[in-house]
C-alpha atoms as a PDB file:
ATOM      1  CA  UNK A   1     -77.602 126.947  90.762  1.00  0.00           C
ATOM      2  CA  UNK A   2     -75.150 125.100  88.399  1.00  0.00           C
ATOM      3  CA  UNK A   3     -73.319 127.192  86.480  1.00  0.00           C
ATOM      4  CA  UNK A   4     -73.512 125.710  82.422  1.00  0.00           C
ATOM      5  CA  UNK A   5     -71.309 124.324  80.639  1.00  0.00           C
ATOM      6  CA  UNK A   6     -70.209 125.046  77.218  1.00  0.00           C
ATOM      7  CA  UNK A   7     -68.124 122.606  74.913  1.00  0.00           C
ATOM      8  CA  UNK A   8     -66.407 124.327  72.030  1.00  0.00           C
ATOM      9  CA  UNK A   9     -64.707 122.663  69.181  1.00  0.00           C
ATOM     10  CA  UNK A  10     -61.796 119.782  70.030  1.00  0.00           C
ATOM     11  CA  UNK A  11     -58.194 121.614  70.387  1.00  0.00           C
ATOM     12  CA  UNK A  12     -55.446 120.976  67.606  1.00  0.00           C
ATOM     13  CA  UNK A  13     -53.957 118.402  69.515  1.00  0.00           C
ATOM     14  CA  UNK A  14     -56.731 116.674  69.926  1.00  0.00           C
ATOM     15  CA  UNK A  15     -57.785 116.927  66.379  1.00  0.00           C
ATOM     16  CA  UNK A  16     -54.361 115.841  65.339  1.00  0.00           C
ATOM     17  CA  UNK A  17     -54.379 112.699  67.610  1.00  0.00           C
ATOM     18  CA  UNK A  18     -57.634 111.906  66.553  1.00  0.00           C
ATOM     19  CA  UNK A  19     -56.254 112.273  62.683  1.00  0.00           C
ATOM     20  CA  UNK A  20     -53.802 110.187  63.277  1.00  0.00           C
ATOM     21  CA  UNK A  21     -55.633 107.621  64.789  1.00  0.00           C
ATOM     22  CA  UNK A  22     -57.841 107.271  62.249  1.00  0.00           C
ATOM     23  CA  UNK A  23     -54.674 107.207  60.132  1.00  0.00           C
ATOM     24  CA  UNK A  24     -53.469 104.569  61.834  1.00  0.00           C
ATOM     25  CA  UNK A  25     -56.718 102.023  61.643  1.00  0.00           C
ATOM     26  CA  UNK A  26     -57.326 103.003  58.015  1.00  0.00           C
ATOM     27  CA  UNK A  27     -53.472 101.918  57.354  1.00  0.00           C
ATOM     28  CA  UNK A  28     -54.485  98.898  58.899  1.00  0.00           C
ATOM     29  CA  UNK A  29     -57.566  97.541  56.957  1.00  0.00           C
ATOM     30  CA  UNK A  30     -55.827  98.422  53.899  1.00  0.00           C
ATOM     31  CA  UNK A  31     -52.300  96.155  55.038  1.00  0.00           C
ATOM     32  CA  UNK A  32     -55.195  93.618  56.047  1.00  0.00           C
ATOM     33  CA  UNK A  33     -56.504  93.726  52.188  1.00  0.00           C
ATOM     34  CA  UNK A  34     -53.338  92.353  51.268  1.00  0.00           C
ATOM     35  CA  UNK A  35     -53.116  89.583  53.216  1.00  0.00           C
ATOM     36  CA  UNK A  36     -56.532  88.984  51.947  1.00  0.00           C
ATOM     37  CA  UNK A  37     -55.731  89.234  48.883  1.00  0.00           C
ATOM     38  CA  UNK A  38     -52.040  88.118  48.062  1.00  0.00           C
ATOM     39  CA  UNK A  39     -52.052  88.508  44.685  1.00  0.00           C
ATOM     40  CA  UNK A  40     -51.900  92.114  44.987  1.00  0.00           C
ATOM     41  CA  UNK A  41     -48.265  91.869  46.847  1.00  0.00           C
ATOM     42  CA  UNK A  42     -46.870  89.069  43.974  1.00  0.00           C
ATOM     43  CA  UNK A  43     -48.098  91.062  41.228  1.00  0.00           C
ATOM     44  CA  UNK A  44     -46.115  94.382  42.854  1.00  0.00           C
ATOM     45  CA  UNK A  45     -42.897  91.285  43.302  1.00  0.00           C
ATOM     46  CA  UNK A  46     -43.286  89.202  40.124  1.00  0.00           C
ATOM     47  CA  UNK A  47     -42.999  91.686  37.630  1.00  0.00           C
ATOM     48  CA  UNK A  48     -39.299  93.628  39.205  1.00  0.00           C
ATOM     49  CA  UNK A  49     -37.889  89.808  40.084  1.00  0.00           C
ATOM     50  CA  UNK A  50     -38.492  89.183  35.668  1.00  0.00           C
ATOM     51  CA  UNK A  51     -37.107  92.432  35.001  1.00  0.00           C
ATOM     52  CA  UNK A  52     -34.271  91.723  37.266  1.00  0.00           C
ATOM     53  CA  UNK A  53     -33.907  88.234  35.574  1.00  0.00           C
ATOM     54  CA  UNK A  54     -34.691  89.125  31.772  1.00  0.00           C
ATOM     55  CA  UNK A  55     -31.996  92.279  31.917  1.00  0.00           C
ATOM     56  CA  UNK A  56     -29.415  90.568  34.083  1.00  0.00           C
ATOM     57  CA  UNK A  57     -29.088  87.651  31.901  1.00  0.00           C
ATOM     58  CA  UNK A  58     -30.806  87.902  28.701  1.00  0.00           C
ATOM     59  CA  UNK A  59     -30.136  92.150  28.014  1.00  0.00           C
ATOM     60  CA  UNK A  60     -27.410  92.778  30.139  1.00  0.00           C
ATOM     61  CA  UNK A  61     -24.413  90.971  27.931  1.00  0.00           C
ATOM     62  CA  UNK A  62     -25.722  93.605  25.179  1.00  0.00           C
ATOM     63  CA  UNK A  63     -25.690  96.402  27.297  1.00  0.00           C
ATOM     64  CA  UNK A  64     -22.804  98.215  28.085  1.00  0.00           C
ATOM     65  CA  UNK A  65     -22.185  99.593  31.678  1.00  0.00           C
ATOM     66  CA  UNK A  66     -20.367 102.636  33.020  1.00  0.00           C
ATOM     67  CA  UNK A  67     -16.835 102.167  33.018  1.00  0.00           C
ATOM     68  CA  UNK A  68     -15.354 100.146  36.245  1.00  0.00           C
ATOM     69  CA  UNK A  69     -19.020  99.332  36.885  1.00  0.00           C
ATOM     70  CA  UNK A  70     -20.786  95.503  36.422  1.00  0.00           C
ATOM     71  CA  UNK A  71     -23.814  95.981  34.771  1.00  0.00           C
ATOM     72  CA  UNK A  72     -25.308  94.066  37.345  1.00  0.00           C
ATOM     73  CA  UNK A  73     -24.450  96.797  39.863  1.00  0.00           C
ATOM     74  CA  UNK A  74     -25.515  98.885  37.908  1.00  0.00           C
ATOM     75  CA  UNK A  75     -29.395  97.204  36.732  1.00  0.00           C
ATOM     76  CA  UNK A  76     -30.246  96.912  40.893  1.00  0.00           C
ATOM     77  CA  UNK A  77     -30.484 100.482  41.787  1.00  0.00           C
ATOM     78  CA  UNK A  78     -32.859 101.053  38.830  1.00  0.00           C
ATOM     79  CA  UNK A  79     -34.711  97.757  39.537  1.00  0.00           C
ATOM     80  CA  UNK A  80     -35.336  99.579  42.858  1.00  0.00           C
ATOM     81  CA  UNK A  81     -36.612 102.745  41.279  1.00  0.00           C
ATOM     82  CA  UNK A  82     -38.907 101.211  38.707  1.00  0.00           C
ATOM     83  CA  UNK A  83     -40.571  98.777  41.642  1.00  0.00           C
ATOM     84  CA  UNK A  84     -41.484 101.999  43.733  1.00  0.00           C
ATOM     85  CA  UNK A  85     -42.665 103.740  40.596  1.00  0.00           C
ATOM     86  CA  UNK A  86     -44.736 100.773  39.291  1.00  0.00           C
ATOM     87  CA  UNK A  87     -46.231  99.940  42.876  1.00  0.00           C
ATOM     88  CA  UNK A  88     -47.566 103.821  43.378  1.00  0.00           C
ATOM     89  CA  UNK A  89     -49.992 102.854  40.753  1.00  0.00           C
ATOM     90  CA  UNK A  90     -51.925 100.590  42.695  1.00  0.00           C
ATOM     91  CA  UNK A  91     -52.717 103.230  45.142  1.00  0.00           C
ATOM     92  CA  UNK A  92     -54.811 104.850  42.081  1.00  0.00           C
ATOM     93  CA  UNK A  93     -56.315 101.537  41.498  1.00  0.00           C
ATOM     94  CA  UNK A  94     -57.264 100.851  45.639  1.00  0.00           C
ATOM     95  CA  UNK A  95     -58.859 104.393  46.027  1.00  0.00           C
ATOM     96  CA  UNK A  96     -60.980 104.083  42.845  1.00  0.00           C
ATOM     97  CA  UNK A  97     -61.575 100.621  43.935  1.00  0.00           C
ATOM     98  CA  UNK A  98     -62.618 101.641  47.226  1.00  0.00           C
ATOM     99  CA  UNK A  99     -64.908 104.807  45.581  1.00  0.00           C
ATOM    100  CA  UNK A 100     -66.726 102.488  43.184  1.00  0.00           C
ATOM    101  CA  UNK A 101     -67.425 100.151  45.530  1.00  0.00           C
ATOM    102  CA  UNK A 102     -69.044 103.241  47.702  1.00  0.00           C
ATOM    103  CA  UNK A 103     -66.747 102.635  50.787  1.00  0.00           C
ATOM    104  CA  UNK A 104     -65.452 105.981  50.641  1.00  0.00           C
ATOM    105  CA  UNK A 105     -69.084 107.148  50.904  1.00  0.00           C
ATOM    106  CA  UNK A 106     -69.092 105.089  54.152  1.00  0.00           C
ATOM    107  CA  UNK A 107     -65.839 106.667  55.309  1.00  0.00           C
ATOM    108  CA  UNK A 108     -67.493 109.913  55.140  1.00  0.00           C
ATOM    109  CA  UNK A 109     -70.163 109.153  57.229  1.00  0.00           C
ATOM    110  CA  UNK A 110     -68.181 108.299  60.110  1.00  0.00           C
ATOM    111  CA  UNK A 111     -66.997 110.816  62.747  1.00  0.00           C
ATOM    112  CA  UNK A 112     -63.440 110.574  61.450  1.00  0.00           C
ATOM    113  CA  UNK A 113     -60.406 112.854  60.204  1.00  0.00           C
ATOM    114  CA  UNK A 114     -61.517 112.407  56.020  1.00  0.00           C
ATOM    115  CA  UNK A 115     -57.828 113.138  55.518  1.00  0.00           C
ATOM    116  CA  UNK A 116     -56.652 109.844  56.973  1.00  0.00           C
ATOM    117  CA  UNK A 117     -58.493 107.882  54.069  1.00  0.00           C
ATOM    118  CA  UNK A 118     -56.193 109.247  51.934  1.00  0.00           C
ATOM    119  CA  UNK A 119     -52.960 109.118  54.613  1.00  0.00           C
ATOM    120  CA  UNK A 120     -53.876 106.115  55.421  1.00  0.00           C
ATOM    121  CA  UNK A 121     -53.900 104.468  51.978  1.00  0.00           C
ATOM    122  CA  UNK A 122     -50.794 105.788  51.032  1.00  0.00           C
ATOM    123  CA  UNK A 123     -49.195 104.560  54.411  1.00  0.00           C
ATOM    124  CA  UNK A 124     -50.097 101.222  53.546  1.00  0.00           C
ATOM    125  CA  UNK A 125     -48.759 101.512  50.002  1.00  0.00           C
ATOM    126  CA  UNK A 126     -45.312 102.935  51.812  1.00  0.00           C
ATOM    127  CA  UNK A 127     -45.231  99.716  53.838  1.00  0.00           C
ATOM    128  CA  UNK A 128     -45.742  97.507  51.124  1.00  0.00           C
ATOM    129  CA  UNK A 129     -42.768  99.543  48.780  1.00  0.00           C
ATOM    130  CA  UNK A 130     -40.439  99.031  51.734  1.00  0.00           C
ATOM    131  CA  UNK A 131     -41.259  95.034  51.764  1.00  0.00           C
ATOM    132  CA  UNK A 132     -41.041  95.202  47.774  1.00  0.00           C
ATOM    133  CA  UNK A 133     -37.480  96.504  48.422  1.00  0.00           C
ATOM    134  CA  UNK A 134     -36.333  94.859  50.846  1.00  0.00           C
ATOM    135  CA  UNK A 135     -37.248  91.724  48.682  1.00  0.00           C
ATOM    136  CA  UNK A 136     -36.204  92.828  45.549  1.00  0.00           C
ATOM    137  CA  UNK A 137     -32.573  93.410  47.533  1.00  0.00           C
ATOM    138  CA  UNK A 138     -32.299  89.462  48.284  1.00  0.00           C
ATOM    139  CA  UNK A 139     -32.584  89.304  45.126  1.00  0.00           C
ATOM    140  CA  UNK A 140     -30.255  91.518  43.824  1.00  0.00           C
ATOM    141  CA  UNK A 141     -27.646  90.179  45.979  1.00  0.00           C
ATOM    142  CA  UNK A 142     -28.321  86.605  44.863  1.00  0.00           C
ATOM    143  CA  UNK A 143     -28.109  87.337  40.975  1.00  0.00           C
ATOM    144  CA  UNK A 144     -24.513  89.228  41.813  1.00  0.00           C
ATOM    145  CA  UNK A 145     -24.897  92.709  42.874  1.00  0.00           C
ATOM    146  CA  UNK A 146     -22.879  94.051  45.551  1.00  0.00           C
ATOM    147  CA  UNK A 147     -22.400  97.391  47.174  1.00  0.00           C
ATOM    148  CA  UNK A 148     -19.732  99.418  46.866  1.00  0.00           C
ATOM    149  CA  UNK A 149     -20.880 101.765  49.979  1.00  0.00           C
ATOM    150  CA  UNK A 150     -21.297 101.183  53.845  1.00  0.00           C
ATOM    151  CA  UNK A 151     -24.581  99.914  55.596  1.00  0.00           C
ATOM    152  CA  UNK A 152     -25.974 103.637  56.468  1.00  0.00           C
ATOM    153  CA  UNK A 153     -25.481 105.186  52.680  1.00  0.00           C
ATOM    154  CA  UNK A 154     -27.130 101.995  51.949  1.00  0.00           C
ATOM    155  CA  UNK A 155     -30.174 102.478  53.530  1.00  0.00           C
ATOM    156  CA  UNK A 156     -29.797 106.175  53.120  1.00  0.00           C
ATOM    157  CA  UNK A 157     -30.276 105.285  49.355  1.00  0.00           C
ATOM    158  CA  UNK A 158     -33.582 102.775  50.295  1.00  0.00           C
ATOM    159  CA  UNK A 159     -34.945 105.731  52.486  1.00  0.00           C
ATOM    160  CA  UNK A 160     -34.478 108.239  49.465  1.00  0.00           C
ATOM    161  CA  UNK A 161     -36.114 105.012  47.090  1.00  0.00           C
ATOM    162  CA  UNK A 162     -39.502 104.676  49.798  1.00  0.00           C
ATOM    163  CA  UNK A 163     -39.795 108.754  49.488  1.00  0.00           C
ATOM    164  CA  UNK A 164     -39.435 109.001  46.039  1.00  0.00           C
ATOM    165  CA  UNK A 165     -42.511 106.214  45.814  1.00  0.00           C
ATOM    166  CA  UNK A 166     -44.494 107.991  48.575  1.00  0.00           C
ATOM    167  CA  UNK A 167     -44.282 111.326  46.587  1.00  0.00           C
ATOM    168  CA  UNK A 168     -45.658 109.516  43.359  1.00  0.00           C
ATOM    169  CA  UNK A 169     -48.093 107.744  44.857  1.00  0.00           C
ATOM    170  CA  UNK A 170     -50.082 110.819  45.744  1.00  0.00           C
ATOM    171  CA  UNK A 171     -50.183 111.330  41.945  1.00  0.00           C
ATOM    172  CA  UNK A 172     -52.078 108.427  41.588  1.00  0.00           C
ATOM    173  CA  UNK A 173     -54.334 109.403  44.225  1.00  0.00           C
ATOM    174  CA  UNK A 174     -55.135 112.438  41.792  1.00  0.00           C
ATOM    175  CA  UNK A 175     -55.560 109.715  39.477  1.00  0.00           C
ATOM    176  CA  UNK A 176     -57.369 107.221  41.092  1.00  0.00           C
ATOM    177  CA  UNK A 177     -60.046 110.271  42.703  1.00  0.00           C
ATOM    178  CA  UNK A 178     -60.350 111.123  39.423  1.00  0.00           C
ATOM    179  CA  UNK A 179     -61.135 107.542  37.757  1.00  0.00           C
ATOM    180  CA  UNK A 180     -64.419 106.073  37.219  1.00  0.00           C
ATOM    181  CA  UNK A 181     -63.475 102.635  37.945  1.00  0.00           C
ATOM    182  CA  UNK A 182     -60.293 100.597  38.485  1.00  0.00           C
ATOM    183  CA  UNK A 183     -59.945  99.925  35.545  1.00  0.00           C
ATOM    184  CA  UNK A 184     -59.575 103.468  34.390  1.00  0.00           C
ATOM    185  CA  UNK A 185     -56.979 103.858  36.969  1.00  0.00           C
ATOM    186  CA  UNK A 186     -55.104 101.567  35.703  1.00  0.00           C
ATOM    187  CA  UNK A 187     -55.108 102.095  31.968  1.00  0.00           C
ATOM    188  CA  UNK A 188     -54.241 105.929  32.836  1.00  0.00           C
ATOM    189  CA  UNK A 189     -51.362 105.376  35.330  1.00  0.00           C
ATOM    190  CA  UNK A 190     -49.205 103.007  33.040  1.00  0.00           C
ATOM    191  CA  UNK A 191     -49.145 105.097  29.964  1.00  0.00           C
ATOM    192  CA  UNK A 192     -48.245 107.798  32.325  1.00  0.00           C
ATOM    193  CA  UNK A 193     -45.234 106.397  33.754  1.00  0.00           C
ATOM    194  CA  UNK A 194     -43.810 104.245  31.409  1.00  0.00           C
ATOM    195  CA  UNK A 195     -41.865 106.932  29.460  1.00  0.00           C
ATOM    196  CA  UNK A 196     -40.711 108.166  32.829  1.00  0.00           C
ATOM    197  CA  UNK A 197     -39.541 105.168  33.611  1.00  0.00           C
ATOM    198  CA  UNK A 198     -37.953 103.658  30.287  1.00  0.00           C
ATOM    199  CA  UNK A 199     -36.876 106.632  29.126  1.00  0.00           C
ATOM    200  CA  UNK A 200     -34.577 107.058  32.021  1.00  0.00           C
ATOM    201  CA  UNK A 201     -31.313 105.984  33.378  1.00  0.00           C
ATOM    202  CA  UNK A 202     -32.789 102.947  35.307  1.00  0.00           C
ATOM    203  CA  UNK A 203     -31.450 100.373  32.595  1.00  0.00           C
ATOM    204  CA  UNK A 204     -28.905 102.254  30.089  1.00  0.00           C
ATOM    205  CA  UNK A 205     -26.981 104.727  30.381  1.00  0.00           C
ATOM    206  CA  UNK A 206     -28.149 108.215  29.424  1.00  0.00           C
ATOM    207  CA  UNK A 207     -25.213 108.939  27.103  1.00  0.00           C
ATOM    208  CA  UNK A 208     -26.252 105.975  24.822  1.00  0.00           C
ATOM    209  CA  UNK A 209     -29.254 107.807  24.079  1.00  0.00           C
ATOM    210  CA  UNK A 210     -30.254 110.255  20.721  1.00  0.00           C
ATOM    211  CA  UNK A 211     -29.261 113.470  21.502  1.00  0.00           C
ATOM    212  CA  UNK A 212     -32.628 114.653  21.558  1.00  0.00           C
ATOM    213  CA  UNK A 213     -33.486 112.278  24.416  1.00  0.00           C
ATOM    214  CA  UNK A 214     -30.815 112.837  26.796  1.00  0.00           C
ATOM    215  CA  UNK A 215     -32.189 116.356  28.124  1.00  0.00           C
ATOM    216  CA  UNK A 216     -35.293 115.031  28.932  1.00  0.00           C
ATOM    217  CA  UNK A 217     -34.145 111.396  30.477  1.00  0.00           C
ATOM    218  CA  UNK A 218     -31.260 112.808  32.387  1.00  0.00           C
ATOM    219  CA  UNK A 219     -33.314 115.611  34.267  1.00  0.00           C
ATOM    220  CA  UNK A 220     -36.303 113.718  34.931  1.00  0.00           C
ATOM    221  CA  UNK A 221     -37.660 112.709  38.191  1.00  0.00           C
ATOM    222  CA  UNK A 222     -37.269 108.968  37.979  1.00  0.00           C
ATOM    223  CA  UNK A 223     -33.540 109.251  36.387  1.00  0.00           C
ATOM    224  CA  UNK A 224     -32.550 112.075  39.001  1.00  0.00           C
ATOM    225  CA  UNK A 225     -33.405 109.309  41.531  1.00  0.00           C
ATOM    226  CA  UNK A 226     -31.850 105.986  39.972  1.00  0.00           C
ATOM    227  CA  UNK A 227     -28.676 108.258  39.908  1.00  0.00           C
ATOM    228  CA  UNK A 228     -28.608 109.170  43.605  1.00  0.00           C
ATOM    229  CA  UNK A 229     -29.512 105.464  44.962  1.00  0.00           C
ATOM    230  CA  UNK A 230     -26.615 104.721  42.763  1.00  0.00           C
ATOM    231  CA  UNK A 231     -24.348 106.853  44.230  1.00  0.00           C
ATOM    232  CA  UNK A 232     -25.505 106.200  47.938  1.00  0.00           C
ATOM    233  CA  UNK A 233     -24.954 102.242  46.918  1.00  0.00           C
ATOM    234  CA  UNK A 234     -22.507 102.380  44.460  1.00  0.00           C
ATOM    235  CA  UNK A 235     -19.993 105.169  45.598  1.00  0.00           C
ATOM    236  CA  UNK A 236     -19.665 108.873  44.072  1.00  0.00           C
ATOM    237  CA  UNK A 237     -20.369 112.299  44.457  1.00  0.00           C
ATOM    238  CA  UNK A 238     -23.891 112.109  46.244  1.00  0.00           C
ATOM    239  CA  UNK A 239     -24.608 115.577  47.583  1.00  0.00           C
ATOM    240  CA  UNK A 240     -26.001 116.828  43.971  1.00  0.00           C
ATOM    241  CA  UNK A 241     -27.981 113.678  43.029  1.00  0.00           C
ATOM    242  CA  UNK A 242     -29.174 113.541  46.423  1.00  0.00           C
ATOM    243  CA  UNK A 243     -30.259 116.946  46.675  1.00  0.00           C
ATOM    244  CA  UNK A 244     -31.938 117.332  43.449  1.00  0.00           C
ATOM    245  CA  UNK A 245     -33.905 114.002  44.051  1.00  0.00           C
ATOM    246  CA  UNK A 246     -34.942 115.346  47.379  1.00  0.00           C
ATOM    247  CA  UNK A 247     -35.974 118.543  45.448  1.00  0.00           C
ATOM    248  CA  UNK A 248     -38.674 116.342  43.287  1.00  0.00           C
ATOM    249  CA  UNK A 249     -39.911 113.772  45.974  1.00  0.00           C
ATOM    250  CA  UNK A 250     -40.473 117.344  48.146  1.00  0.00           C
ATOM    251  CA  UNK A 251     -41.869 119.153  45.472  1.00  0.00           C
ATOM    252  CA  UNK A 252     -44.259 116.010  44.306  1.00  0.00           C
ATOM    253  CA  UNK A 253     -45.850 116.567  47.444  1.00  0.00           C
ATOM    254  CA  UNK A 254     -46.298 119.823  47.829  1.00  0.00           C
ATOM    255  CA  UNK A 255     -48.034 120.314  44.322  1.00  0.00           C
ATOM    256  CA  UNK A 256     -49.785 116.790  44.486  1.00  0.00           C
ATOM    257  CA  UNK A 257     -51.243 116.109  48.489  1.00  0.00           C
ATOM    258  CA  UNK A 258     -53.310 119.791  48.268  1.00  0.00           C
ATOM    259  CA  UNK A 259     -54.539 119.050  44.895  1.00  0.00           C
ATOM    260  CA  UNK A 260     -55.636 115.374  46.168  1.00  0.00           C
ATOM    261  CA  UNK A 261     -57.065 116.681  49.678  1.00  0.00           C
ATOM    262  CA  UNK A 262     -58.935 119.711  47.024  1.00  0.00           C
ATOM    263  CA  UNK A 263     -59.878 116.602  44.690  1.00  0.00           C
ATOM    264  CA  UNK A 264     -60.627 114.322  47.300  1.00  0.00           C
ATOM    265  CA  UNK A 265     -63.546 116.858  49.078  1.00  0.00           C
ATOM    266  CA  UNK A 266     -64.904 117.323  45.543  1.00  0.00           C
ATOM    267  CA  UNK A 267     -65.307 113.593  44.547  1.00  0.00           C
ATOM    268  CA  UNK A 268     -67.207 112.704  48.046  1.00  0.00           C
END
């Protein structure tokens, strides 16, 4: 007589590999979207290369720099910020997208890890930043700006840039899970970050703002991180700016992936 055989739930490992897996295919399809659809990926490039062009030569003889600094030099690093920024709102837009169009629904069907719909969105979104920046650097070196820094705080300052716009993009999650359509998405996410972003010290100087202002724009997320890629690329003290933009990115995600994953469960 055979002795039978029980099977009890898959160990952590297994679950884990099986998340990531899952991960992994769902990062896929969504990089696949964008080949599909290009004008997704010049829409995230367009808009920083005018920026780039309309403040390097239209704003940027008005604008005055930081002493023994090119405004130039000092433009890129807040370019890079403000692409990052700006392209975590189309992960909003995709998952609404993707919910309106019932795919989620589909998702949730399948015998899959459901967190890897939302990992695996924001994976692809992390890709695309990283080709954003690495773009957006060609072009900052063609319109003049040059490092002051070696190779590694370089891309020490590019890693901190791709973290910073992982961490926001799973605010837009929130507010994509949240949406009713895309187009909801959307016309919540910009009003949200523009002040963040133009009221910060991607493209002036804080000390040229009211009094009033400069609290606000010099402690704020987006400024805290413009200020450390610009001392990773530029030269200066770095430990501070670096820490206390590693302080927001981290603390993004801890407040914003559990209230997703907790938002996330609810909407499907």
């Amino acid at each position: 007589m055979s002795a039978a055989t029980t099977t009890g739930p898959p160990s952590l490992p297994t679950r884990v590999r099986r998340a990531v897996t899952d991960a992994r295919a769902l990062t896929w399809r969504n990089l696949l979207n964008y080949v599909r659809l290009p004008q997704l990926v010049v829409f995230s490039t367009i808009q920083p290369i005018m920026f780039v062009l309309i403040f390097r030569y239209v704003f940027g003889g008005a604008i005055q720099a930081p002493p023994g600094q090119s405004y130039v030099d000092f433009l890129m690093p807040g370019i890079f910020t403000q692409s990052v920024a700006f392209g975590a709102i189309g992960t909003g837009i995709g998952l609404a997208e993707d919910m309106g169009k019932g795919l989620i629904e589909r998702f949730r069907s399948l015998p899959m890890a459901q967190s890897s719909v939302l990992v695996g969105r924001t994976t692809a979104d992390l890709v695309r930043n990283s080709f954003v920046v690495c773009l957006m650097t060609v072009v900052g070196f063609v319109v003049g700006f040059r490092s002051g820094t070696g190779p590694l705080a370089f891309l020490a300052g590019i890693a901190l840039l791709l973290l910073f716009g992982y961490a926001v993009s799973w605010v837009f999650v929130l507010v994509g899970l949240g949406a009713s359509s895309a187009e909801a998405a959307q016309a919540v996410s910009f009003p949200t970050l523009f002040p963040l972003v133009f009221a910060s010290s991607a493209f002036v100087p804080v000390e040229s703002m009211p009094g009033w202002l400069q609290a606000f724009a010099a402690n704020q997320p987006v400024s805290v991180t413009v200020d450390a890629v610009r001392a990773l690329m530029l030269g200066g003290p770095t430990s501070s700016a670096v820490l206390q933009s590693l302080a927001w990115s981290l603390g993004i995600l801890a407040v914003f992936v559990p209230l997703a994953a907790r938002r996330f469960r609810r909407a499907v």
